[in-house]
C-alpha atoms as a PDB file:
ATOM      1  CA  UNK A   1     119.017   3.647 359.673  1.00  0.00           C
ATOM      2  CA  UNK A   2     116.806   6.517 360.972  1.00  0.00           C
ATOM      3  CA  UNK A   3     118.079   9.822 359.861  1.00  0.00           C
ATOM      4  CA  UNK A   4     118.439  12.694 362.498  1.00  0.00           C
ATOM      5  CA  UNK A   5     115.695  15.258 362.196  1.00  0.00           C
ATOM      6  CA  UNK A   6     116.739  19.111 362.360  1.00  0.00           C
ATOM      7  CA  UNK A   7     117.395  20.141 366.062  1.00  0.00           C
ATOM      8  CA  UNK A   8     114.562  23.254 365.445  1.00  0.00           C
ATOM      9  CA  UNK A   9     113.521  24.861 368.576  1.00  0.00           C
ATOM     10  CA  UNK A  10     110.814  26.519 369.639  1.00  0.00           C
ATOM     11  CA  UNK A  11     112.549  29.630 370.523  1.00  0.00           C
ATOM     12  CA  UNK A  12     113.864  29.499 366.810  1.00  0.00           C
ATOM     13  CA  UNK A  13     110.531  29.315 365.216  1.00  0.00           C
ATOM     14  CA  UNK A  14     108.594  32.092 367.608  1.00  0.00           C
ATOM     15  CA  UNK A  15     110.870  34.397 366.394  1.00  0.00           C
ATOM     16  CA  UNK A  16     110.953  33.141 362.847  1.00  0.00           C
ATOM     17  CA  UNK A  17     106.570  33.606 363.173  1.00  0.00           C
ATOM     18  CA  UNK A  18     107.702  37.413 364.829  1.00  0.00           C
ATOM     19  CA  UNK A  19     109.451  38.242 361.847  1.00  0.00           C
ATOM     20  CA  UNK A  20     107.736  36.706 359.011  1.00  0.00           C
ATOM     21  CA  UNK A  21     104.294  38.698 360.758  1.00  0.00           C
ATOM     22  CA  UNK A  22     106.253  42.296 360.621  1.00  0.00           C
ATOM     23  CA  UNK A  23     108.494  41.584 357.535  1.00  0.00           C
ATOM     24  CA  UNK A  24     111.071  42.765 359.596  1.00  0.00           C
ATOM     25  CA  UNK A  25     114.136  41.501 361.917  1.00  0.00           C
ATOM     26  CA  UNK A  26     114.743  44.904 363.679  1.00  0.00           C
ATOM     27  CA  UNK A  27     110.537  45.216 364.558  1.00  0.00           C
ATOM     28  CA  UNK A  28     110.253  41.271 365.592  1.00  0.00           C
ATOM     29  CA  UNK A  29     113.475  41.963 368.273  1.00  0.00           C
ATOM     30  CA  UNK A  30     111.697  45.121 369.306  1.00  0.00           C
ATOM     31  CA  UNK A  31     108.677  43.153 369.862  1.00  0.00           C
ATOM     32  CA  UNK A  32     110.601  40.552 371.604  1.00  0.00           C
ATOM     33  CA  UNK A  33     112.589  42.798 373.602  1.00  0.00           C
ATOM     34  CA  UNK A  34     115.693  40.832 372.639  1.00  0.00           C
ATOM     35  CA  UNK A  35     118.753  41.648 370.520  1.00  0.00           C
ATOM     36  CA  UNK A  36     118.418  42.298 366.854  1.00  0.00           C
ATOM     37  CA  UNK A  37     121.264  39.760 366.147  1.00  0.00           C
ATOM     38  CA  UNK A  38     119.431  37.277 368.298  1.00  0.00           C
ATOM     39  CA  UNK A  39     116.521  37.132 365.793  1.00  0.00           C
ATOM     40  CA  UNK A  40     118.403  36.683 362.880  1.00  0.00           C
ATOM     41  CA  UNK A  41     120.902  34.343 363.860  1.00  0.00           C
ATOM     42  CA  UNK A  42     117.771  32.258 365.058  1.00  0.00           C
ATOM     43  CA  UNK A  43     116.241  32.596 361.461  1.00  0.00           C
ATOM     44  CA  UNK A  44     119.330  32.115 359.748  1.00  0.00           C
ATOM     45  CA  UNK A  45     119.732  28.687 361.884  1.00  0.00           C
ATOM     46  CA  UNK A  46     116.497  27.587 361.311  1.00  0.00           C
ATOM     47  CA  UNK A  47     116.704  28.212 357.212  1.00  0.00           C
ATOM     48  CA  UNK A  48     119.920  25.671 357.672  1.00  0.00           C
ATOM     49  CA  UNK A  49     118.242  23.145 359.167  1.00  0.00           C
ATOM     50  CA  UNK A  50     115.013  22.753 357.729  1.00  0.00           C
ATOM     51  CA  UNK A  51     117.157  23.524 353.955  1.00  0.00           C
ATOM     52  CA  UNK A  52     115.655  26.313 352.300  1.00  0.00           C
ATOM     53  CA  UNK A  53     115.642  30.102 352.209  1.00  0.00           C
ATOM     54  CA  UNK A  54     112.587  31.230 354.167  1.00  0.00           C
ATOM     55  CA  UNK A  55     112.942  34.787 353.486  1.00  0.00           C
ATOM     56  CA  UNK A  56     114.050  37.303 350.644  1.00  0.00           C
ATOM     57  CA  UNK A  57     116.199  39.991 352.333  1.00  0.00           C
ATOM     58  CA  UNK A  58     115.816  43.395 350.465  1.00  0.00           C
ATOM     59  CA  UNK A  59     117.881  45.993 352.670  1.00  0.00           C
ATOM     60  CA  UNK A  60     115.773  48.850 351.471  1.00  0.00           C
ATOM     61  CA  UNK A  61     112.524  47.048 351.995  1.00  0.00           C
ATOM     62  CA  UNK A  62     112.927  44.626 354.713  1.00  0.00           C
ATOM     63  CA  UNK A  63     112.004  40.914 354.523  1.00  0.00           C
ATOM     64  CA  UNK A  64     109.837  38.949 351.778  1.00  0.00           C
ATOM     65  CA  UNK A  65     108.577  35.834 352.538  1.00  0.00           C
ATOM     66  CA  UNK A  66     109.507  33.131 350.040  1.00  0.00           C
ATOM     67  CA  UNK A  67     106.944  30.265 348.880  1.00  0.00           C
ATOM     68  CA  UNK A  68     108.094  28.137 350.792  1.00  0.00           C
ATOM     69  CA  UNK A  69     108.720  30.643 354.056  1.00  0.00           C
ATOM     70  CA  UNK A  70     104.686  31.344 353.369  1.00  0.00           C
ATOM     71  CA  UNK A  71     103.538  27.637 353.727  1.00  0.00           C
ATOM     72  CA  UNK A  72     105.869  27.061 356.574  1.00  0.00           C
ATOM     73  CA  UNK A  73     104.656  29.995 358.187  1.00  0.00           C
ATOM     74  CA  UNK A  74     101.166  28.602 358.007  1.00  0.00           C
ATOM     75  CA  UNK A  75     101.927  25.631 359.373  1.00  0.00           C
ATOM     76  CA  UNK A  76     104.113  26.706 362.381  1.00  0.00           C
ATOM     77  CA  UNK A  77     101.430  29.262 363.358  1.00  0.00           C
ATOM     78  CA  UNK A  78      98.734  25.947 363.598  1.00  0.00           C
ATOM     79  CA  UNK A  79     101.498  24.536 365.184  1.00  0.00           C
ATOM     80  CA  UNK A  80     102.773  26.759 367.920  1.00  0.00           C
ATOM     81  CA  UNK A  81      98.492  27.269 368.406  1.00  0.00           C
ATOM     82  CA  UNK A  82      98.124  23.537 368.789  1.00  0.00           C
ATOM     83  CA  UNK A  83     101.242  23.400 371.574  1.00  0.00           C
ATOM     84  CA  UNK A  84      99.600  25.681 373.659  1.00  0.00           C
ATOM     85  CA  UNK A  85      96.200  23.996 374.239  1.00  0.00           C
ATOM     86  CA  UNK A  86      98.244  20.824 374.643  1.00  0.00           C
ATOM     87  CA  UNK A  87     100.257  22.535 377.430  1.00  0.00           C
ATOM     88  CA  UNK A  88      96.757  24.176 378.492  1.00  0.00           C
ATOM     89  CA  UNK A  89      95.418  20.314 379.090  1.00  0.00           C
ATOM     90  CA  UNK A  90      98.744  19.413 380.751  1.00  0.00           C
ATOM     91  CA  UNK A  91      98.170  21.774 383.447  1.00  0.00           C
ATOM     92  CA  UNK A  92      94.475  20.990 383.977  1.00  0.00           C
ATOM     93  CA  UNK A  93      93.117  23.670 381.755  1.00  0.00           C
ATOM     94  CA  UNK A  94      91.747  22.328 379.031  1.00  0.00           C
ATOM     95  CA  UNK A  95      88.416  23.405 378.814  1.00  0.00           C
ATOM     96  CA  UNK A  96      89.470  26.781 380.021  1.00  0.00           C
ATOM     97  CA  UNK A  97      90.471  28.908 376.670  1.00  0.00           C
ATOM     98  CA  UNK A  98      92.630  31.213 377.105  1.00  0.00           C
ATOM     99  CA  UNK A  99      95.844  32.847 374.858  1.00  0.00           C
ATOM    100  CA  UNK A 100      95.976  34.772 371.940  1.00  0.00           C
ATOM    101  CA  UNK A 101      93.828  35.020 368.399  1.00  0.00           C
ATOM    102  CA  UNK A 102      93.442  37.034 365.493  1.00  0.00           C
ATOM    103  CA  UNK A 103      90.722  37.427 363.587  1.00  0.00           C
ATOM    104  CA  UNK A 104      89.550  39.321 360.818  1.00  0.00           C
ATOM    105  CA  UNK A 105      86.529  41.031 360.146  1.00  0.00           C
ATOM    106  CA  UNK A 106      85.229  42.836 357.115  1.00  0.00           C
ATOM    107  CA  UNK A 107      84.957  46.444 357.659  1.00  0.00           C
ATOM    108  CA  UNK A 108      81.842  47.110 357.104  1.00  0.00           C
ATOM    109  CA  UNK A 109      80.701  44.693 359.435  1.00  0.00           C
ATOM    110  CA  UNK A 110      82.893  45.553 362.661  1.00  0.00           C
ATOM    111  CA  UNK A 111      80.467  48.358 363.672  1.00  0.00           C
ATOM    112  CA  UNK A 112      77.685  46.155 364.202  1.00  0.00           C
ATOM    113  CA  UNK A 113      79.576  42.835 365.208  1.00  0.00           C
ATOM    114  CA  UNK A 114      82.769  43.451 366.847  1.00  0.00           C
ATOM    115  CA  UNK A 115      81.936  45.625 370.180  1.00  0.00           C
ATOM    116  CA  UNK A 116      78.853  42.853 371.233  1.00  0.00           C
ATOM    117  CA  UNK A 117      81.515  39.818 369.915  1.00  0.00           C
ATOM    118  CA  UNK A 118      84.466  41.439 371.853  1.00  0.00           C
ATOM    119  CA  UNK A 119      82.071  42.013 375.357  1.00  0.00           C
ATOM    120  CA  UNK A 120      80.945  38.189 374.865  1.00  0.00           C
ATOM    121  CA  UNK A 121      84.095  36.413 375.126  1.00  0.00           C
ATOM    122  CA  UNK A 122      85.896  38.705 377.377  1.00  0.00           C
ATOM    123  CA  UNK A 123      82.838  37.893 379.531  1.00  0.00           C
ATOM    124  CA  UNK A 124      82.727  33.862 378.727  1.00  0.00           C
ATOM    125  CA  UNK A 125      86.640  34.163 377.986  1.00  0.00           C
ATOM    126  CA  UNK A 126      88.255  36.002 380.219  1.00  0.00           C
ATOM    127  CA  UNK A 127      91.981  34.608 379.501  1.00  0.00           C
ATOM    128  CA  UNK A 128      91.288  35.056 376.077  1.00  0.00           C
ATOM    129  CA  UNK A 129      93.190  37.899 374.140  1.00  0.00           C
ATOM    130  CA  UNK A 130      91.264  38.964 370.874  1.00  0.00           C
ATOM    131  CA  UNK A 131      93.072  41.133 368.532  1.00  0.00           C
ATOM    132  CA  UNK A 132      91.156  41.840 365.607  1.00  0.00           C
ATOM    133  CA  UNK A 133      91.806  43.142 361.913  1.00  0.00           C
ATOM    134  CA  UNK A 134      89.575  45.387 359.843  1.00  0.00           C
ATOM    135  CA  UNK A 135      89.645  44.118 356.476  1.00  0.00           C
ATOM    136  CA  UNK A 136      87.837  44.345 352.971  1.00  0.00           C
ATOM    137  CA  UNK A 137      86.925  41.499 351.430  1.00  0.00           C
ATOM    138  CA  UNK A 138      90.020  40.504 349.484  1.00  0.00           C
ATOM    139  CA  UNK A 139      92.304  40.781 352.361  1.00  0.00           C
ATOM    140  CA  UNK A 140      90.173  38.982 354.480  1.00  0.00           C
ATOM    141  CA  UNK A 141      91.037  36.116 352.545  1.00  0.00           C
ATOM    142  CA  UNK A 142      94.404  36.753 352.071  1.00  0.00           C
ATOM    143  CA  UNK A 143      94.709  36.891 355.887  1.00  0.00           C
ATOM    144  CA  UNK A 144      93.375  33.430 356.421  1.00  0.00           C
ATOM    145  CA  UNK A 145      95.027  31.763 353.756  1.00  0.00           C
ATOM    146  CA  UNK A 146      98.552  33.364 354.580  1.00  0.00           C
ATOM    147  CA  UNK A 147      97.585  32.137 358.780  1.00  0.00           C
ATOM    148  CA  UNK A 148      97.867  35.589 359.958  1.00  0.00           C
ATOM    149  CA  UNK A 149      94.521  34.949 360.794  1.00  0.00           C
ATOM    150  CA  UNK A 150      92.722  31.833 362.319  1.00  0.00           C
ATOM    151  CA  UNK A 151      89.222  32.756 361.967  1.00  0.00           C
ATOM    152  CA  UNK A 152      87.446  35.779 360.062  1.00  0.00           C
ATOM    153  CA  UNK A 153      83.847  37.167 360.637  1.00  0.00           C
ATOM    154  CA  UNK A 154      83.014  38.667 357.307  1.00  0.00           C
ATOM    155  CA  UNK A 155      80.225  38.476 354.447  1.00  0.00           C
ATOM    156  CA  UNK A 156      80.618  35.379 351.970  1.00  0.00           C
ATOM    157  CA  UNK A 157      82.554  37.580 349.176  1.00  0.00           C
ATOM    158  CA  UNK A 158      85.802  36.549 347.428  1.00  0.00           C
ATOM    159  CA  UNK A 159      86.596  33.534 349.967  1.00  0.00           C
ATOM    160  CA  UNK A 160      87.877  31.073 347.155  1.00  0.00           C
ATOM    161  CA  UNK A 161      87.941  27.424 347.318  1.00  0.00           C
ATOM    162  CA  UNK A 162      89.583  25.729 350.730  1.00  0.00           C
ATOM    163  CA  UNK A 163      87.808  28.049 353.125  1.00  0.00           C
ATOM    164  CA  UNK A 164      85.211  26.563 355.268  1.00  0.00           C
ATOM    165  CA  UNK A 165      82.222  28.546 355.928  1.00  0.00           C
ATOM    166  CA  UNK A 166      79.412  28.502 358.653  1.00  0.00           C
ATOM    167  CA  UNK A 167      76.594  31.232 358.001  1.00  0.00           C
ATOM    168  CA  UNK A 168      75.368  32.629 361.020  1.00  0.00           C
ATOM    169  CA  UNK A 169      73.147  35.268 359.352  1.00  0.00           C
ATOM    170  CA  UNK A 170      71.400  36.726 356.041  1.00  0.00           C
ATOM    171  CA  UNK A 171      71.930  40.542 355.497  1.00  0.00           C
ATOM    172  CA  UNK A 172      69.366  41.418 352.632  1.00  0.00           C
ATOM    173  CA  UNK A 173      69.996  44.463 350.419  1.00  0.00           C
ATOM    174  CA  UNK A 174      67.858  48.048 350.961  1.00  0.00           C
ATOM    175  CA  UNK A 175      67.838  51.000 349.441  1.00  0.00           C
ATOM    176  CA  UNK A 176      68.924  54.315 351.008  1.00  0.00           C
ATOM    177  CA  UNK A 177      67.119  57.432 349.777  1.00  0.00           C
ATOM    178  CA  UNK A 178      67.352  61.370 350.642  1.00  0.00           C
ATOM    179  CA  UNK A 179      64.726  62.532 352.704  1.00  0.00           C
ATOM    180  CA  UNK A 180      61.723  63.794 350.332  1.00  0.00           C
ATOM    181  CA  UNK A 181      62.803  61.552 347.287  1.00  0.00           C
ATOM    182  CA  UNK A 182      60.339  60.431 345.347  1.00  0.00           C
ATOM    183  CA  UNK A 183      59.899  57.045 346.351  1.00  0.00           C
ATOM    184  CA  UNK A 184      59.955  57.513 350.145  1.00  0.00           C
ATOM    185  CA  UNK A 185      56.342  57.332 350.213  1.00  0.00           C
ATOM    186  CA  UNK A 186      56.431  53.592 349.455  1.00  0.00           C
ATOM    187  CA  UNK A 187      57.395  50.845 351.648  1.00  0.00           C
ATOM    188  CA  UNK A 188      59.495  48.685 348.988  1.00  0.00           C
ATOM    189  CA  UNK A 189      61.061  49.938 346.482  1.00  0.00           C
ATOM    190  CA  UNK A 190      61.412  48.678 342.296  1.00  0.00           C
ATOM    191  CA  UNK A 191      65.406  48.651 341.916  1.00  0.00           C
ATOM    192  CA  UNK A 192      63.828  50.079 337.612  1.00  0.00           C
ATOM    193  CA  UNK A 193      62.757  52.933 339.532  1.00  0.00           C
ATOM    194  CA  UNK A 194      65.536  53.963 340.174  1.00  0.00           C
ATOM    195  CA  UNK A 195      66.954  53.540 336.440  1.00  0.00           C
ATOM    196  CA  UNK A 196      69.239  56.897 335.080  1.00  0.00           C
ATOM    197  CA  UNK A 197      69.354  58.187 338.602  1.00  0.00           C
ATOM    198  CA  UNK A 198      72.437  59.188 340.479  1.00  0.00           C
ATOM    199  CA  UNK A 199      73.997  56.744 342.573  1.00  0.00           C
ATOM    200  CA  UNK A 200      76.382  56.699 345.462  1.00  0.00           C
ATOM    201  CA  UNK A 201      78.409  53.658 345.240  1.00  0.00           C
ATOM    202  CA  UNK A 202      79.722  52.156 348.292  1.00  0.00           C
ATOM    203  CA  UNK A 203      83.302  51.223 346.545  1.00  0.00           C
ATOM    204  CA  UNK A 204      84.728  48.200 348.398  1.00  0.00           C
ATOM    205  CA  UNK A 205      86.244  45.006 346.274  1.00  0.00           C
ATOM    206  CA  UNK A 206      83.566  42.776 345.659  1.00  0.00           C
ATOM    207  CA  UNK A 207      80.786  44.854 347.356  1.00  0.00           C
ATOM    208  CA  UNK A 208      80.757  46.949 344.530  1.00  0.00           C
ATOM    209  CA  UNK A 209      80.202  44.223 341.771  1.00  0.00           C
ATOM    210  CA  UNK A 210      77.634  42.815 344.005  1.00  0.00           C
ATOM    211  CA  UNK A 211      75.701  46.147 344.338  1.00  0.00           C
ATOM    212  CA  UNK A 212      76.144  46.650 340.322  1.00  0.00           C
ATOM    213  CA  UNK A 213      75.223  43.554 339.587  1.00  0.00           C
ATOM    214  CA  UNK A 214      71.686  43.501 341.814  1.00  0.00           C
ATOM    215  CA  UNK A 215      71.043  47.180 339.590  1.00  0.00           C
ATOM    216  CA  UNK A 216      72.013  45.560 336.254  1.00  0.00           C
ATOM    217  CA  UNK A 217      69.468  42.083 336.471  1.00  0.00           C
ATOM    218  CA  UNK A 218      66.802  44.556 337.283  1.00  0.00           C
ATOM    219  CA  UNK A 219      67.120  46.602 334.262  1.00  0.00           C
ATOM    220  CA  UNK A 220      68.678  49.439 335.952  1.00  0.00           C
ATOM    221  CA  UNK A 221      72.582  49.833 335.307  1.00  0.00           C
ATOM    222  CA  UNK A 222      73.535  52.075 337.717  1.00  0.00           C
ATOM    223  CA  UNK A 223      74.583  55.543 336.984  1.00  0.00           C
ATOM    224  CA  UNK A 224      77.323  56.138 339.389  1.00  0.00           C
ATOM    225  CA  UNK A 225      77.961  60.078 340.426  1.00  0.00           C
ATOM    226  CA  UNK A 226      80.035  59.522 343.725  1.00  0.00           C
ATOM    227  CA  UNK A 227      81.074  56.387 345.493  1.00  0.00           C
ATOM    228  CA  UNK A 228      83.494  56.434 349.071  1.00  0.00           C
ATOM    229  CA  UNK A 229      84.604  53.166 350.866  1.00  0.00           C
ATOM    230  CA  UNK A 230      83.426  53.985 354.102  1.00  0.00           C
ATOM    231  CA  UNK A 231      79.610  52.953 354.614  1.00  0.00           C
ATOM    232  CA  UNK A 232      79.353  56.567 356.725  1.00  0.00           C
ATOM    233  CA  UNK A 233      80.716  59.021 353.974  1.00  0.00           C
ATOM    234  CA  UNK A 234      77.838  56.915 351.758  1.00  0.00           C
ATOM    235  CA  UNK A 235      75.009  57.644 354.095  1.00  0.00           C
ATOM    236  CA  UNK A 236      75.658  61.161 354.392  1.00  0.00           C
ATOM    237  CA  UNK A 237      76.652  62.061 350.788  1.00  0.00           C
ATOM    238  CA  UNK A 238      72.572  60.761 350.332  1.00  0.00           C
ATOM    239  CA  UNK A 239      71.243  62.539 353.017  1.00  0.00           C
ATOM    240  CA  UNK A 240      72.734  65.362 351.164  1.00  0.00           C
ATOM    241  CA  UNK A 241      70.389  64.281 348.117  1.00  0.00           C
ATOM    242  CA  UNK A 242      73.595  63.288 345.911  1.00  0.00           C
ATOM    243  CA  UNK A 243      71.944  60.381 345.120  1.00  0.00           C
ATOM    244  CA  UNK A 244      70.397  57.382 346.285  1.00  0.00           C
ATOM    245  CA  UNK A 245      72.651  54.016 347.417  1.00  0.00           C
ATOM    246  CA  UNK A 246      72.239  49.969 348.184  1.00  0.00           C
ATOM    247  CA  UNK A 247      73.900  48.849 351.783  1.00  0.00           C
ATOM    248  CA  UNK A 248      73.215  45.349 353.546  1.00  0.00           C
ATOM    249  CA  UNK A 249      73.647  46.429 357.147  1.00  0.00           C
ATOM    250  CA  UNK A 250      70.801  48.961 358.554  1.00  0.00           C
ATOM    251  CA  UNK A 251      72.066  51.156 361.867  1.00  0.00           C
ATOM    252  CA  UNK A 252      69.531  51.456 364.058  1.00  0.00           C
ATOM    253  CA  UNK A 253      69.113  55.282 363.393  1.00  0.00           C
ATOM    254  CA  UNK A 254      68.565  56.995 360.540  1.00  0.00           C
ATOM    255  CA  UNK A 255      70.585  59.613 361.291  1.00  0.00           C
ATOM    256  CA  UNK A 256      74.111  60.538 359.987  1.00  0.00           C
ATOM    257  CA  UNK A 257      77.395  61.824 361.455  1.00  0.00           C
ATOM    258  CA  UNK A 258      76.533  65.049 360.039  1.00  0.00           C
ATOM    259  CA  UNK A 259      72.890  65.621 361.578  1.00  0.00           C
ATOM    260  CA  UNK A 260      71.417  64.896 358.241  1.00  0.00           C
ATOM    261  CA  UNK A 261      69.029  62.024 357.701  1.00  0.00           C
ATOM    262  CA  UNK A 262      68.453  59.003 355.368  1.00  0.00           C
ATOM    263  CA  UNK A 263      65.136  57.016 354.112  1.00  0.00           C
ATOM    264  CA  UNK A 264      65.882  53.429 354.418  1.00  0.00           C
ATOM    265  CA  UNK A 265      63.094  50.865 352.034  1.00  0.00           C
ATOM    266  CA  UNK A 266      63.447  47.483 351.285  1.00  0.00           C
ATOM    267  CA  UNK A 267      63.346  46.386 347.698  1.00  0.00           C
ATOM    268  CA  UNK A 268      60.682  44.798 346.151  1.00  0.00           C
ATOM    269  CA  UNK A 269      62.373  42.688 343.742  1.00  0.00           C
ATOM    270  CA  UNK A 270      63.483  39.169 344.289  1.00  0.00           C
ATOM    271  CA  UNK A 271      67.433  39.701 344.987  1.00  0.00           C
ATOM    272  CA  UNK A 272      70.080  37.993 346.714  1.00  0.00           C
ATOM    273  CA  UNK A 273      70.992  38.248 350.372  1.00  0.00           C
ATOM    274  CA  UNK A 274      74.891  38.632 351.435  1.00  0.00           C
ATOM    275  CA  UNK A 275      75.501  35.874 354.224  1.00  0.00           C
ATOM    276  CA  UNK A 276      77.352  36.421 357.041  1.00  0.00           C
ATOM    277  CA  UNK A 277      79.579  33.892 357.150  1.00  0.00           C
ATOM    278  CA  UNK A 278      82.229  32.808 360.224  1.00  0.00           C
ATOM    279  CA  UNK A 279      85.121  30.964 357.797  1.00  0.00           C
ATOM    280  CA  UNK A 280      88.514  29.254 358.604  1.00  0.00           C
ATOM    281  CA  UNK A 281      91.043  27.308 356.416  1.00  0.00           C
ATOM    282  CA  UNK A 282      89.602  24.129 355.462  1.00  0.00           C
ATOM    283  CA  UNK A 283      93.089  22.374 355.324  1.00  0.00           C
ATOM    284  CA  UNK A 284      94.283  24.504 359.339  1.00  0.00           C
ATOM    285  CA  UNK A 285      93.378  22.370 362.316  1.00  0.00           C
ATOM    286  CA  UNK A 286      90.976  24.459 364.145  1.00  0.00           C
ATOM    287  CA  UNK A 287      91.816  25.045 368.036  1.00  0.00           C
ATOM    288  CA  UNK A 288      89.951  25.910 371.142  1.00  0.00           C
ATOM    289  CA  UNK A 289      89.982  29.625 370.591  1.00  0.00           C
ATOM    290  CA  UNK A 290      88.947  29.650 366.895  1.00  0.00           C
ATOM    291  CA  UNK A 291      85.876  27.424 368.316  1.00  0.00           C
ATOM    292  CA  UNK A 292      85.124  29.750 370.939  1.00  0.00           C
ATOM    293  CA  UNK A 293      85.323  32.899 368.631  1.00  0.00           C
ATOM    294  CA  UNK A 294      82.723  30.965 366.179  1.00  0.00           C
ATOM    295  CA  UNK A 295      80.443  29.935 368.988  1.00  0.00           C
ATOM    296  CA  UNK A 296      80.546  33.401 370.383  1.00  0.00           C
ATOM    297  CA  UNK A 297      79.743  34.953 366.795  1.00  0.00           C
ATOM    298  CA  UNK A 298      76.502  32.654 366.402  1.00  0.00           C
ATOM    299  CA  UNK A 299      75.212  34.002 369.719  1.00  0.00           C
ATOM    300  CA  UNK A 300      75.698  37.159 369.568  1.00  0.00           C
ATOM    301  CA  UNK A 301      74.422  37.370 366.259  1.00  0.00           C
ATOM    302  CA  UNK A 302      71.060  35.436 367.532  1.00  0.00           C
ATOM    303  CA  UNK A 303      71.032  37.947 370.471  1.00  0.00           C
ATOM    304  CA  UNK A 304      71.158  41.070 368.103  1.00  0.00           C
ATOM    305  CA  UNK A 305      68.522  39.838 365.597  1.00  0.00           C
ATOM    306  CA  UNK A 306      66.236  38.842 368.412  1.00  0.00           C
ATOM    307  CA  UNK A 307      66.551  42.332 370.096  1.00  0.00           C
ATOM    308  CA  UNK A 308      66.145  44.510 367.268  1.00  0.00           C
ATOM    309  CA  UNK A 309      66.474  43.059 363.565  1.00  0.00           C
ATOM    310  CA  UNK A 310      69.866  43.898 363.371  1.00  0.00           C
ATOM    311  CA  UNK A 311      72.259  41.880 360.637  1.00  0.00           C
ATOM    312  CA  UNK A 312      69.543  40.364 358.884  1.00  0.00           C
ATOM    313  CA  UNK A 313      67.509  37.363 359.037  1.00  0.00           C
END
C-alpha cells in the first residue's frame, strides 16, 4: 500500500520561508500583506503535516527556529528557487534569469565589488532582483549555511567544510603608513621594521587573526594602540600618525574621508594573499541566478584588475 504524503502547499511553505526569514508571524503577514492569523494557521498546518515543531514560540521574543525548522528551511528555500526556473522554462524563459537572490558579501569588500557587480547584472540581467547583505566573515557563513543566502562574494576566511569555493582573485597584504613615517621612503616594506610600533588594527573576526598572525611569523608581534571595524575609521586614524596598519584592498586614492592622507607600500616579505573567493553550499543545488551572480563576479573582477590593479592579482 502507498501511504498518502502530507497535502503541503505552496502557499503554506512561502509563508512558513516569510516567517522563519523575520523570526516573526506579525512581520511575515506585514510583508505579505495578508492577515496575521493567516500566517500562522498556515505554519501551524504545515508543522501537522510534515510532524514536527518547526518553530519555538517565545511571546516576548518572537519565533526560534528549531533544528529541524533550520534544515527544512534550507531545503524549501532550494526548493521554492528550483520551482521557479522550472516554471521560467515552462513559459519559454529558460535562459532568461530573472527573480529574486540574496547574496552576501563581506564588508570590507562591498566598496570595491558590489556597485560594478550590481551595474553588471542589472545590465546582462535585467529581470533579476539582487538584494545583497553586508556581512563579516563569520556571518557570511552562517548566512549560507542557514540558506538565507544562495551565493556570497567574500574573502576565503572562516567558510568551514561543505562550502564550495571558486577564487576569482588574490588580494595581497600592504602596509599603510602616516605621511612622513619613516619608512615611506622605501618601496617595500620589512613587516620587523615595524616591530614595538603602534598599530591600528582593523578588528573584524578572522581578519584580525590573519593580520596578527602575518606580524607574528615575521618577528614582529604587533603592538596594538587602536583598532575600529570599519576599513575607513583605520585609514584615517593613520593618516593621523596613530600608527601604522595592514589592509588587503587598496582604494584608488590615498586620500581619507577626513582630507588627511595615507602612504600605501607593499611588503617585502614572503606572506600570504587573502583570496577572493565566490562560495555556495556544496550540498544546495545551485540555480540559474546563483550562476549568473558567479559569472558576473569573475568578470567584473577581470574588468577591474585590468583597468587599474584593483582587488589584487
Amino acid at each position: 500500500m502507498v501511504s498518502r504524503q502530507p497535502d503541503v502547499t505552496l502557499t503554506q511553505l512561502r509563508y512558513f520561508v516569510q516567517a522563519a526569514s523575520l523570526l516573526s508571524m506579525t512581520k511575515a503577514a506585514e510583508e505579505l500583506r495578508v492577515a496575521q492569523s493567516a500566517v500562522s494557521t498556515a505554519v501551524a498546518q504545515l508543522e501537522k503535516q510534515v510532524g514536527t515543531p518547526l518553530f519555538i514560540r517565545q511571546h516576548a521574543r518572537g519565533l526560534v527556529l528549531t533544528a529541524a525548522g533550520e534544515e527544512f528551511l534550507r531545503d524549501v528555500r532550494g526548493l521554492l528557487a528550483h520551482l521557479g526556473e522550472v516554471l521560467d522554462a515552462a513559459r519559454g524563459r529558460g535562459d532568461d534569469v530573472r527573480g529574486h537572490i540574496r547574496l552576501a558579501c563581506m564588508v570590507t569588500l562591498v566598496p570595491f565589488v558590489m556597485p560594478e557587480l550590481l551595474a553588471e547584472l542589472s545590465s546582462v540581467h535585467p529581470g533579476l532582483d539582487v538584494e545583497v547583505l553586508e556581512l563579516e566573515a563569520a556571518a557570511v557563513s552562517n548566512a549560507l549555511r542557514s540558506g538565507t543566502v544562495e551565493v556570497a562574494v567574500t574573502y576565503d576566511l572562516g567558510l568551514g567544510q561543505g562550502v564550495v569555493r571558486e577564487v576569482i582573485a588574490e588580494a595581497p597584504p600592504y602596509v599603510i603608513l602616516p605621511p612622513g613615517h619613516r619608512l615611506a621612503a622605501l618601496p617595500e616594506v620589512r613587516l620587523r621594521d615595524l616591530a614595538e610600533e603602534p598599530m591600528v588594527l582593523l578588528d573584524l573576526p578572522h581578519s584580525r587573526e590573519y593580520f596578527r598572525e602575518l606580524l607574528a611569523a615575521a618577528g614582529a608581534p604587533p603592538r596594538i594602540a587602536y583598532r575600529s571595524h570599519n576599513v575607513e575609521a583605520v585609514r584615517g586614524m593613520v593618516a593621523q600618525g596613530l600608527g601604522f596598519s595592514l589592509l588587503n584592498q587598496r582604494p584608488g586614492l590615498d586620500g581619507t574621508y577626513g582630507g588627511g592622507r595615507v602612504e600605501s607600500r607593499a611588503i617585502a616579505d614572503d606572506v600570504p594573499s587573502l583570496s577572493v573567493v565566490v562560495a555556495w553550499m556544496e550540498s544546495v543545488r545551485r540555480t540559474a541566478r546563483a550562476r549568473a551572480v558567479t559569472d558576473s563576479a569573475r568578470t567584473v573582477v577581470e574588468r577591474l584588475r585590468a583597468a587599474n590593479g584593483r582587488l589584487g592579482r
